[in-house]
N, C-alpha and C. Protein backbone atom coordinates (compact mmCIF):
# COMPACT_ATOMS: atom_id res chain seq x y z
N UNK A 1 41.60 82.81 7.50
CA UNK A 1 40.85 81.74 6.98
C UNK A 1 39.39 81.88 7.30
N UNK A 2 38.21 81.44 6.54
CA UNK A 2 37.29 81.34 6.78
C UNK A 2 36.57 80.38 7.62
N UNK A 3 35.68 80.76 8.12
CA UNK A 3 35.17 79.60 8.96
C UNK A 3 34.15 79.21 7.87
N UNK A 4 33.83 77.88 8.00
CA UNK A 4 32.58 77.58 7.06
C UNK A 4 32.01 77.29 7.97
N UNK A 5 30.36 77.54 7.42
CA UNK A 5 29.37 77.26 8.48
C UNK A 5 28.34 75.89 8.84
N UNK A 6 27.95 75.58 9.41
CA UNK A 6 27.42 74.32 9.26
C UNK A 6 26.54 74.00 8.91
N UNK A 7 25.49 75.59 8.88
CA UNK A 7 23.97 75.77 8.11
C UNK A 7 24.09 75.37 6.56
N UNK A 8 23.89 74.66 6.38
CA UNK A 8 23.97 74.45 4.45
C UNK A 8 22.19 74.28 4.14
N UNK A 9 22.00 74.82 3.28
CA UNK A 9 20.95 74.85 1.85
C UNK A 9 20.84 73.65 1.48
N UNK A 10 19.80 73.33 1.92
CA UNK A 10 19.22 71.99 1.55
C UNK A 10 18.52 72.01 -0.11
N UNK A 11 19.13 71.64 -1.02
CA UNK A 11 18.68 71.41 -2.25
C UNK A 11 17.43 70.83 -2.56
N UNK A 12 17.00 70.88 -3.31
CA UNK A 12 15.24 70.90 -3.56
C UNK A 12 14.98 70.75 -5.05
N UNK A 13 14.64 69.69 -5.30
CA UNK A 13 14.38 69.68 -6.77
C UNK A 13 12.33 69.54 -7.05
N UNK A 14 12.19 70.51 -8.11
CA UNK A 14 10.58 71.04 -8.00
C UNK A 14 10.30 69.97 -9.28
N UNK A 15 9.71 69.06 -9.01
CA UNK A 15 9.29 68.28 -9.40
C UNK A 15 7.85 68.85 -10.45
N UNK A 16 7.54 70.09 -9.92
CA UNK A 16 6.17 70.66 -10.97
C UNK A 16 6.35 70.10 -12.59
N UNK A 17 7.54 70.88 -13.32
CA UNK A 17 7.53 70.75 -14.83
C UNK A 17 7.61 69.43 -15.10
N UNK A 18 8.44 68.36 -14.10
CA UNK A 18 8.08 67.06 -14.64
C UNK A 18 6.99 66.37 -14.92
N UNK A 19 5.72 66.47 -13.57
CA UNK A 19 4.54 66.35 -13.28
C UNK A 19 3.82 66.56 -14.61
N UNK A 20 3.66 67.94 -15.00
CA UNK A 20 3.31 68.38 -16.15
C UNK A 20 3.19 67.78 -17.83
N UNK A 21 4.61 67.54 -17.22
CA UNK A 21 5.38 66.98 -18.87
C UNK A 21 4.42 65.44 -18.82
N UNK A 22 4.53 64.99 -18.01
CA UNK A 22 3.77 63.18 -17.92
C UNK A 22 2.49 63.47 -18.01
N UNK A 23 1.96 64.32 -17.73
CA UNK A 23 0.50 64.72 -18.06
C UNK A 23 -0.12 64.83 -19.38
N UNK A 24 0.86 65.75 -19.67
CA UNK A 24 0.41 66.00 -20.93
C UNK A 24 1.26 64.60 -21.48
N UNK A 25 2.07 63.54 -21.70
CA UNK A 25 1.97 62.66 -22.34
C UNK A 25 1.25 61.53 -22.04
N UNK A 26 0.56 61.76 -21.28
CA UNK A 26 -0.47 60.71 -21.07
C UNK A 26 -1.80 60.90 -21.70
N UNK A 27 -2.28 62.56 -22.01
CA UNK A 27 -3.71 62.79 -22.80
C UNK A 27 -2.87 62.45 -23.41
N UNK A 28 -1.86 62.97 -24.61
CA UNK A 28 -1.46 62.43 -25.81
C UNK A 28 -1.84 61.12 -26.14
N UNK A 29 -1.23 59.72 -25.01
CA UNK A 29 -1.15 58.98 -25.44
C UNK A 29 -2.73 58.49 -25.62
N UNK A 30 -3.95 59.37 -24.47
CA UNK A 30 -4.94 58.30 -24.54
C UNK A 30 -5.69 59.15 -25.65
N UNK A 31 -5.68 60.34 -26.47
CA UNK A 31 -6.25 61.05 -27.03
C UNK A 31 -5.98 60.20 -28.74
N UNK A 32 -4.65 59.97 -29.18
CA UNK A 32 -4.47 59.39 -30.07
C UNK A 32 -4.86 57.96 -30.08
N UNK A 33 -4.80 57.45 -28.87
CA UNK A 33 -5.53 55.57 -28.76
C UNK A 33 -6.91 55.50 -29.27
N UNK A 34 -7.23 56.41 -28.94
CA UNK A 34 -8.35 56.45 -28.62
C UNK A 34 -9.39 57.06 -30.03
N UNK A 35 -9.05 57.33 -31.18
CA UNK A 35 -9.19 57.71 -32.59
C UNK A 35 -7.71 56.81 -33.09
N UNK A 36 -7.20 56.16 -33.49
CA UNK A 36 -6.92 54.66 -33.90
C UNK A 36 -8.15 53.88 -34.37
N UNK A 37 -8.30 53.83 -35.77
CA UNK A 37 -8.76 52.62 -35.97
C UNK A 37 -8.15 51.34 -36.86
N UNK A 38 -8.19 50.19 -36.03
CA UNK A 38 -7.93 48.75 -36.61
C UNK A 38 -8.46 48.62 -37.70
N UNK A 39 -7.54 48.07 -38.47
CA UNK A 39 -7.91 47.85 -39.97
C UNK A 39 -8.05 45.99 -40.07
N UNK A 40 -8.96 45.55 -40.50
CA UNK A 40 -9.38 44.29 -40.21
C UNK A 40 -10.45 43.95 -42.24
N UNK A 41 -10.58 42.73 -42.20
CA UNK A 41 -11.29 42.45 -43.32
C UNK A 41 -12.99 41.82 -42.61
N UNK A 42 -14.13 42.93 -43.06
CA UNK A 42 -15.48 42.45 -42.79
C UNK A 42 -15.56 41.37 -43.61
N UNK A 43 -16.15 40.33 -43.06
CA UNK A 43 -16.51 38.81 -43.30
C UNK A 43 -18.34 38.41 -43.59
N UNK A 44 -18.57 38.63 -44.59
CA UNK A 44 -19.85 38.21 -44.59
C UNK A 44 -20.00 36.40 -44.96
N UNK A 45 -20.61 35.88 -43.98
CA UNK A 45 -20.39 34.33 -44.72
C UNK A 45 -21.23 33.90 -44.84
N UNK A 46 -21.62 33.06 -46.12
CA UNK A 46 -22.45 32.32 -47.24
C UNK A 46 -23.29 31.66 -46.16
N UNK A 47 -24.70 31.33 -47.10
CA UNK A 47 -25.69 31.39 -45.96
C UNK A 47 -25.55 29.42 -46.34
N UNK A 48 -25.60 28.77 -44.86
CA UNK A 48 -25.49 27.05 -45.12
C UNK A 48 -26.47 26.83 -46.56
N UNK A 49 -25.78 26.21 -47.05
CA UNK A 49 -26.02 25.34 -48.47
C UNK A 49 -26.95 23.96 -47.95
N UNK A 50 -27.63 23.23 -49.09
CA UNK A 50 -28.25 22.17 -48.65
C UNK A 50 -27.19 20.92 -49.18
N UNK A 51 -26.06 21.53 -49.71
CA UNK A 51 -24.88 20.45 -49.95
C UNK A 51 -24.05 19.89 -48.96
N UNK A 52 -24.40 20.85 -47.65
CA UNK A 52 -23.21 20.20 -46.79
C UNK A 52 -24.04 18.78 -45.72
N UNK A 53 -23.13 18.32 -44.92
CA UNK A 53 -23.75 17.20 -44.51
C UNK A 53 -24.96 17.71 -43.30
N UNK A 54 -25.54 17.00 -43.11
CA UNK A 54 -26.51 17.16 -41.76
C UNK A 54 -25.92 16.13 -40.53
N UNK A 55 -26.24 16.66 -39.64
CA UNK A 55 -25.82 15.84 -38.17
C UNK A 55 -26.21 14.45 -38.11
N UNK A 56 -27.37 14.12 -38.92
CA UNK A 56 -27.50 12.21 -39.15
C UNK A 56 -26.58 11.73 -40.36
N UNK A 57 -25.98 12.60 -41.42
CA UNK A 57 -25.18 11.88 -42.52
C UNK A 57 -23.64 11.59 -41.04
N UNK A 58 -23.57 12.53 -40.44
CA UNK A 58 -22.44 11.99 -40.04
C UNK A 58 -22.13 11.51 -38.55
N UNK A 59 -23.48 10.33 -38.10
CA UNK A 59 -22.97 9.76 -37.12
C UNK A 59 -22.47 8.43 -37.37
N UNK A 60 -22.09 7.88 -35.96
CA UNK A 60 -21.31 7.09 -36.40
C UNK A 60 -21.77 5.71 -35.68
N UNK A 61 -21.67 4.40 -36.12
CA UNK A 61 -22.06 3.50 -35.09
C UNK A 61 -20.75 2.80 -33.93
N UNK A 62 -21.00 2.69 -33.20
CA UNK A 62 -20.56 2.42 -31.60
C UNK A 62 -19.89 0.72 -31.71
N UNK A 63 -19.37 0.28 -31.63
CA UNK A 63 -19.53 -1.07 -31.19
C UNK A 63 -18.47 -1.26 -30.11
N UNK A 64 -18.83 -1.55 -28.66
CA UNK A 64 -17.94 -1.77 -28.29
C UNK A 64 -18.04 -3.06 -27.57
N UNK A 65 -16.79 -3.53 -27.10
CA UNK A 65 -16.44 -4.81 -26.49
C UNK A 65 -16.01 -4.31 -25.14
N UNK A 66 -16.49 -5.01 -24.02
CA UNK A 66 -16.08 -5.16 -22.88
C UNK A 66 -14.80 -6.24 -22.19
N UNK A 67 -14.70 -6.11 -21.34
CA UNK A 67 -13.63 -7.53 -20.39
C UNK A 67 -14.23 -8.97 -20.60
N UNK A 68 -15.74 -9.05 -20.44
CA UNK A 68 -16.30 -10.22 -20.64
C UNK A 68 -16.05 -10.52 -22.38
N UNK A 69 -16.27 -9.65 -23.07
CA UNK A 69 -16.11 -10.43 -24.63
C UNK A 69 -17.76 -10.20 -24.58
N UNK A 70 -18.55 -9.31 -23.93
CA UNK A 70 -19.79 -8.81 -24.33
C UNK A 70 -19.66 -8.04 -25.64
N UNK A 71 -20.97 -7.99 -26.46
CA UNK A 71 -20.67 -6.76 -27.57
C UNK A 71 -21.75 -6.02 -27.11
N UNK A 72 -21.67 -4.97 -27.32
CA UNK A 72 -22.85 -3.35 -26.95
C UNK A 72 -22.75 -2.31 -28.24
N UNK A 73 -23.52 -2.44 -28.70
CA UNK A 73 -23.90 -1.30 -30.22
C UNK A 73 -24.69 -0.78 -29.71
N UNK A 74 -24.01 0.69 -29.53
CA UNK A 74 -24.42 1.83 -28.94
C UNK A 74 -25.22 1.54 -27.41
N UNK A 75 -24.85 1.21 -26.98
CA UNK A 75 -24.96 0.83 -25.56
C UNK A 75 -26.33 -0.05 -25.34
N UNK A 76 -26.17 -1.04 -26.63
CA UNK A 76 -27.41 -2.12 -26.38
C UNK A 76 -26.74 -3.36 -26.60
N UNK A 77 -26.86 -4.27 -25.78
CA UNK A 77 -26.27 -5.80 -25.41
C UNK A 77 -26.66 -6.59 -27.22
N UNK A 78 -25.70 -6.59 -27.68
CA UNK A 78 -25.99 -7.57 -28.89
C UNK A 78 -25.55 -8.86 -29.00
N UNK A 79 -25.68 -9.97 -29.95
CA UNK A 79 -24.58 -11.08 -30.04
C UNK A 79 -24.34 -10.98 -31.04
N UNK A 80 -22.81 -11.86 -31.08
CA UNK A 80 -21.70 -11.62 -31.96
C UNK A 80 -22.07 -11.88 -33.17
N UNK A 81 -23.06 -12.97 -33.57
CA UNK A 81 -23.10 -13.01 -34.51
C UNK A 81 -24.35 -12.19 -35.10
N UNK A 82 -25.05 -11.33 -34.44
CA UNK A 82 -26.00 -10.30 -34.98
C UNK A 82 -25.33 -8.77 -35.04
N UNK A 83 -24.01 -8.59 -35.22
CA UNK A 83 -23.53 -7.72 -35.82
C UNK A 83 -23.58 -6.89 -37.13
N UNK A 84 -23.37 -8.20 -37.79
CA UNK A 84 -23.85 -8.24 -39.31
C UNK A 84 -24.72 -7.43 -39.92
N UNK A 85 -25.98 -7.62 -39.19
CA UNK A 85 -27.34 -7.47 -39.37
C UNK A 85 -27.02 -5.99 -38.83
N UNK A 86 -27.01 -5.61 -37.95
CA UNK A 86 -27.13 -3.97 -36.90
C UNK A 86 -25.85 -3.50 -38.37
N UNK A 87 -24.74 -3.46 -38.28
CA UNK A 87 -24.12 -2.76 -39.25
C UNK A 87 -25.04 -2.38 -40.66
N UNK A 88 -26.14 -3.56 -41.40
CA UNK A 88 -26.48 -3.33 -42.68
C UNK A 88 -27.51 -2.55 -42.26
N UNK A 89 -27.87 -2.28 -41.47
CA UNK A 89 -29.34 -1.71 -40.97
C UNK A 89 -28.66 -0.42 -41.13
N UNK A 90 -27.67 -0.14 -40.14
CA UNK A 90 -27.11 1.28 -39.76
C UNK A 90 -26.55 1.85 -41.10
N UNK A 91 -25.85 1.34 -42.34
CA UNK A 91 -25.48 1.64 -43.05
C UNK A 91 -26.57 1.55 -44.30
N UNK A 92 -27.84 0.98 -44.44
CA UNK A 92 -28.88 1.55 -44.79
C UNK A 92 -29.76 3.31 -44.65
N UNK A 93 -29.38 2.91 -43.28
CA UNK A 93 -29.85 4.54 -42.95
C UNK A 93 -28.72 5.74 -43.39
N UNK A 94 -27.50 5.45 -42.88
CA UNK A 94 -26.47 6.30 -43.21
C UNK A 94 -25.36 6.02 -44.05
N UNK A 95 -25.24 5.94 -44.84
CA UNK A 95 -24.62 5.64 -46.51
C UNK A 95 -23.06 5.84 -45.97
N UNK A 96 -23.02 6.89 -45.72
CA UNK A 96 -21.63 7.61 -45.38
C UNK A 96 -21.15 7.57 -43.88
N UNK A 97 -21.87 7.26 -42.93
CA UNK A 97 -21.24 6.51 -41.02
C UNK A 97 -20.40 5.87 -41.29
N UNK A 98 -19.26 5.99 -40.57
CA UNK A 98 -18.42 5.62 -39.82
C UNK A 98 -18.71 4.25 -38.84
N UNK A 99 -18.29 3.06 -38.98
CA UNK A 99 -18.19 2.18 -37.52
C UNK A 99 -17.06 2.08 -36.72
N UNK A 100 -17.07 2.56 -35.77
CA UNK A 100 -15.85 2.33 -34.67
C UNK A 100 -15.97 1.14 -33.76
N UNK A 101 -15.41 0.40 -33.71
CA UNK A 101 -15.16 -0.52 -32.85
C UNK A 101 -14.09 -0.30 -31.51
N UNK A 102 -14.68 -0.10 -30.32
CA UNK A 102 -13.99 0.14 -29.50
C UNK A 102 -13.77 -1.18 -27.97
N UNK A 103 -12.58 -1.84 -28.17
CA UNK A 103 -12.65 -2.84 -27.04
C UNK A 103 -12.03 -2.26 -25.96
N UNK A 104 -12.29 -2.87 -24.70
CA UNK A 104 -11.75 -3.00 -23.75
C UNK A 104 -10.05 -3.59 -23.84
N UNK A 105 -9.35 -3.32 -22.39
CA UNK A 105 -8.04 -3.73 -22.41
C UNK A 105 -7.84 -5.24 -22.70
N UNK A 106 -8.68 -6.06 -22.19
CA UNK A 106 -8.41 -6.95 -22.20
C UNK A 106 -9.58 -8.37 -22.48
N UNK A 107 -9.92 -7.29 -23.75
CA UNK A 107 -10.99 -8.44 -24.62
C UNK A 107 -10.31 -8.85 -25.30
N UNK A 108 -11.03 -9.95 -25.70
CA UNK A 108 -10.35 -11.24 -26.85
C UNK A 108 -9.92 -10.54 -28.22
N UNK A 109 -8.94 -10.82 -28.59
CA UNK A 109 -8.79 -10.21 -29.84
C UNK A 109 -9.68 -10.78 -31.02
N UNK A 110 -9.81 -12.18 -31.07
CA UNK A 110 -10.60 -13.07 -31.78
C UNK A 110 -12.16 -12.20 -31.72
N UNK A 111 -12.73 -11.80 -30.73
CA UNK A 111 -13.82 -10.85 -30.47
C UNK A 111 -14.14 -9.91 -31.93
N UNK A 112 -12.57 -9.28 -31.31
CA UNK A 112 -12.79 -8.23 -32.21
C UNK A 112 -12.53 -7.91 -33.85
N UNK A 113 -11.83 -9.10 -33.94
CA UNK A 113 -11.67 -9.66 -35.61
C UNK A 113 -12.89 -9.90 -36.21
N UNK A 114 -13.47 -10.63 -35.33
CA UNK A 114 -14.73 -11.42 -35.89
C UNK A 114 -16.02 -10.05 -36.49
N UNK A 115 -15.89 -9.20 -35.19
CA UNK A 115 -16.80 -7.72 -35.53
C UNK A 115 -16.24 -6.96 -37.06
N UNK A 116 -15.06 -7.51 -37.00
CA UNK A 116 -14.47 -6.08 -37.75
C UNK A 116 -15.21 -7.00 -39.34
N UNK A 117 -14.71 -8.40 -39.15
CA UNK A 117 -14.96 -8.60 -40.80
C UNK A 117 -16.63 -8.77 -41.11
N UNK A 118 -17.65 -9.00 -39.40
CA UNK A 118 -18.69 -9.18 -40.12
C UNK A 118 -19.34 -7.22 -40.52
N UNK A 119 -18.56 -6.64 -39.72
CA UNK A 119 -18.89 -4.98 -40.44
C UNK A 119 -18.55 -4.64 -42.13
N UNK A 120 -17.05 -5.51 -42.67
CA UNK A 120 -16.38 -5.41 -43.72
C UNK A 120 -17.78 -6.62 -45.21
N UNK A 121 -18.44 -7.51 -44.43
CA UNK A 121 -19.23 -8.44 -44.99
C UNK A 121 -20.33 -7.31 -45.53
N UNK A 122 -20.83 -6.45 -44.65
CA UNK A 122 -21.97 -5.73 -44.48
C UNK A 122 -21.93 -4.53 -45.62
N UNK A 123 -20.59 -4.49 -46.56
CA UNK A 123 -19.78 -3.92 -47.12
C UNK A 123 -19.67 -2.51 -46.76
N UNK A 124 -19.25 -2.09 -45.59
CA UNK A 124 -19.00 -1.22 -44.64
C UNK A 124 -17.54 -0.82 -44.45
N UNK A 125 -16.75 -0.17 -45.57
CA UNK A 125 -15.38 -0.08 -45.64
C UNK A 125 -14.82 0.88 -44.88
N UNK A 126 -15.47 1.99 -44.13
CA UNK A 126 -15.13 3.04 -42.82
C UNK A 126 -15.33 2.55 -41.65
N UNK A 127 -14.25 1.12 -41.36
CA UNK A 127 -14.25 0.65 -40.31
C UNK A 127 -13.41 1.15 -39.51
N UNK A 128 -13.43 1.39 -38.24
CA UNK A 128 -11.75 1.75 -37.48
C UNK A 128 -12.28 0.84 -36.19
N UNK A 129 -10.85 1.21 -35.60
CA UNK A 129 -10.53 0.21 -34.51
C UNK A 129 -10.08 1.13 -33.17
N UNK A 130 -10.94 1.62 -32.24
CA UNK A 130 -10.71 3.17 -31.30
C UNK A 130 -9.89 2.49 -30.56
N UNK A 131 -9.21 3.35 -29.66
CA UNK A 131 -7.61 2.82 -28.70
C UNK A 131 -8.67 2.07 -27.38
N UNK A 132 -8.02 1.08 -27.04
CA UNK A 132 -8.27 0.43 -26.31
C UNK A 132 -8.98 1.17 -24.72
N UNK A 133 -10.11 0.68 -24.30
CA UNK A 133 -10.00 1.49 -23.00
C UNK A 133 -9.93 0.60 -21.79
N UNK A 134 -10.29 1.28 -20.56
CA UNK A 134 -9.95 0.53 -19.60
C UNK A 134 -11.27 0.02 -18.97
């Protein structure tokens, strides 16, 4: 019988040709990235027209109501019944504004009826009513 020996050959795997192989697929990959071109649509866009609106056709007037049942158009103390008047003024200047009426949580609703119809008097039909704040 043979004796076997206890010296054994330690196996060895040469990692070189792998090394290689990833090399070269890596110029590949950055050589072809890299001449790729994106195909996209150039956009030339129309030079502003004098048809579209300007930044004064489209502001808007303010009215808001506080806790007291104060009114403030655009952050100037008014009274209720000189609403009227500030809406026809504002809608003199800007044909096409917007009035928002914005109350507090816990202003009078009567307050804010009263604003809305003397804006609707002023014949000011882009009235809204902004969410309540605090």
């Amino acid at each position: 019988m043979r004796k076997f020996s206890r010296k054994q050959d330690e196996a060895e795997i040469n990692m070189t040709p792998m090394l290689d192989i990833v090399f070269i697929m890596l110029i590949f990959f950055i050589v072809t990235a890299s001449f790729t071109k994106e195909s996209g649509l150039d956009i030339n866009k129309p030079p502003p027209s004098e048809d579209q609106p300007k930044d004064d056709e489209n502001k808007a007037l303010l009215i808001q109501v506080d806790s007291a049942n104060r009114v403030f158009i655009n952050m100037r103390v008014v009274d209720v019944d000189s609403v009227r008047a500030n809406v026809e003024r504002f809608h003199a200047e800007h044909p096409k504004g917007p009035v928002v009426i914005q109350p507090a949580l816990d202003a009078k609703a009567g307050v804010v009826v009263s604003i809305y119809d003397q804006a609707r008097q002023a014949n000011v039909y882009n009235v809204s009513i902004a969410e309540p704040r605090e």
